[in-house]
C-alpha atoms as a PDB file:
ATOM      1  CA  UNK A   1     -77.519 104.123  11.704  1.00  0.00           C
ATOM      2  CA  UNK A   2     -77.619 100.267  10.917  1.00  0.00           C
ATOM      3  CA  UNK A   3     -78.184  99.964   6.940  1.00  0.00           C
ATOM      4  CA  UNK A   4     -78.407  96.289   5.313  1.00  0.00           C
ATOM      5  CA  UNK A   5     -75.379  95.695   3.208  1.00  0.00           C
ATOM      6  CA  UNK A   6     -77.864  93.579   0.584  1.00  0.00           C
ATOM      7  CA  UNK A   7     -80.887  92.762  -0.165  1.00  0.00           C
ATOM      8  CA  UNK A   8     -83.312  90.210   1.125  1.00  0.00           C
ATOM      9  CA  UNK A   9     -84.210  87.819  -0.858  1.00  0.00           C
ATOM     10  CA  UNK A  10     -88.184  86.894  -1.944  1.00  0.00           C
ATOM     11  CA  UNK A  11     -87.709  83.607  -0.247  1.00  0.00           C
ATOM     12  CA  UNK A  12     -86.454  84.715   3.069  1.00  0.00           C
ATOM     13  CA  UNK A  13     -88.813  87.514   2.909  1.00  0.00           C
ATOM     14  CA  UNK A  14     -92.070  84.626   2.225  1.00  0.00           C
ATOM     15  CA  UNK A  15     -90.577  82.669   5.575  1.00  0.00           C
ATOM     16  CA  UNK A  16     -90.155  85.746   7.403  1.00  0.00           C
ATOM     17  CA  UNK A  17     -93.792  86.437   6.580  1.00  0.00           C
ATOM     18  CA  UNK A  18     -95.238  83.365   6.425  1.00  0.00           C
ATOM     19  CA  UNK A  19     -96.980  83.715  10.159  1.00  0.00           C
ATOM     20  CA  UNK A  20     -98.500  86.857   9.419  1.00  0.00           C
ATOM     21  CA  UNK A  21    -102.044  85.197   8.033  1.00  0.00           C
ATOM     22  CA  UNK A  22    -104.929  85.617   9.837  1.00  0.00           C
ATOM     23  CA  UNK A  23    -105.925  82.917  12.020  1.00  0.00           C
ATOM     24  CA  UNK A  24    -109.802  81.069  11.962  1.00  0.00           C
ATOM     25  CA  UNK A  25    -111.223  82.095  15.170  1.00  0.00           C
ATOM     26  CA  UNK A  26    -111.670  79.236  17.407  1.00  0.00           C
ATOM     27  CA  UNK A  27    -115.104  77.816  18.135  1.00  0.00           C
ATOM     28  CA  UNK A  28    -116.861  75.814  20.694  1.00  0.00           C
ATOM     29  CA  UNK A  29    -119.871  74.705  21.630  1.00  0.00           C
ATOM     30  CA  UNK A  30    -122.208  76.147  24.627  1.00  0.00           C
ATOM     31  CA  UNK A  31    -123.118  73.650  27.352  1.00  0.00           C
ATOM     32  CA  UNK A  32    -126.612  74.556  28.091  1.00  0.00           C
ATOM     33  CA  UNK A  33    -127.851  75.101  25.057  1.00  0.00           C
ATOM     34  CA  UNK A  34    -125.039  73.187  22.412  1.00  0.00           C
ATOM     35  CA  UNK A  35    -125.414  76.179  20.012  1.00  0.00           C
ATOM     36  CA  UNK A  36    -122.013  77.083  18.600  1.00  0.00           C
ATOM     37  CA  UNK A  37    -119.970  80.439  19.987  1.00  0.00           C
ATOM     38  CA  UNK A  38    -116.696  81.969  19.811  1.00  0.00           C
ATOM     39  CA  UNK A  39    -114.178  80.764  22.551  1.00  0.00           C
ATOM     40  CA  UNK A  40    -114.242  82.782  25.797  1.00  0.00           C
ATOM     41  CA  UNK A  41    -117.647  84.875  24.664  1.00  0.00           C
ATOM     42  CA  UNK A  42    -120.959  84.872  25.871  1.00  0.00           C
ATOM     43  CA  UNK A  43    -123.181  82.356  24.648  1.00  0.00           C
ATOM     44  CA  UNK A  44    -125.723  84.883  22.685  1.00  0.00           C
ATOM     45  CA  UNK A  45    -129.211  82.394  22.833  1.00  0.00           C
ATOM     46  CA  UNK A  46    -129.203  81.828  26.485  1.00  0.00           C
ATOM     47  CA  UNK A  47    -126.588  84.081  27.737  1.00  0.00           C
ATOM     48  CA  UNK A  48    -124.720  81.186  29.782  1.00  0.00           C
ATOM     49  CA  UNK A  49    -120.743  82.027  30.177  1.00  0.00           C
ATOM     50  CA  UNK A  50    -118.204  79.350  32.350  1.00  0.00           C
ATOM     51  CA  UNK A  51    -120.862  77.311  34.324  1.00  0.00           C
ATOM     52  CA  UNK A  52    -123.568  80.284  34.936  1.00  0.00           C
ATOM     53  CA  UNK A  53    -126.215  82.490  33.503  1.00  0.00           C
ATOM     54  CA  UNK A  54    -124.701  85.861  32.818  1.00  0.00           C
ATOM     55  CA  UNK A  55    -126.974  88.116  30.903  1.00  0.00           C
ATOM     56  CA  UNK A  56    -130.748  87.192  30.957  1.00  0.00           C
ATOM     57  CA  UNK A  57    -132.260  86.830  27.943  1.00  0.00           C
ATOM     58  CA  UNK A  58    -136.022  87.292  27.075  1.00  0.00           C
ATOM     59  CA  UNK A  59    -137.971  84.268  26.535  1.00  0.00           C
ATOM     60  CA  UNK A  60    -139.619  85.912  23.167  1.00  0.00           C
END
């Protein structure tokens, strides 16, 4: 079995881990009605998902 012969430093270690962050999820904007959703979700006020009305929503 493969055993390091010495230790990592803390900087290598902080490079090594400096891509493990979580990332801001990406937002646009809904065409029909310009409210803001997350990127490649259903628009939750009108329901409208690439260029057509997927779930109806209640006029209420």
């Amino acid at each position: 079995m493969a055993v390091p012969k010495r230790k990592h430093s803390n900087s290598r270690t902080g490079k090594r881990r400096s891509h493990d962050r979580l990332k801001k999820r990406s937002i646009g904007y809904c065409p029909q009605c310009s409210s803001a959703v997350p990127t490649h979700h259903i628009c939750p006020k009108c329901g409208y998902y690439q260029g057509r009305t997927v779930v109806k929503q209640d006029e209420s």
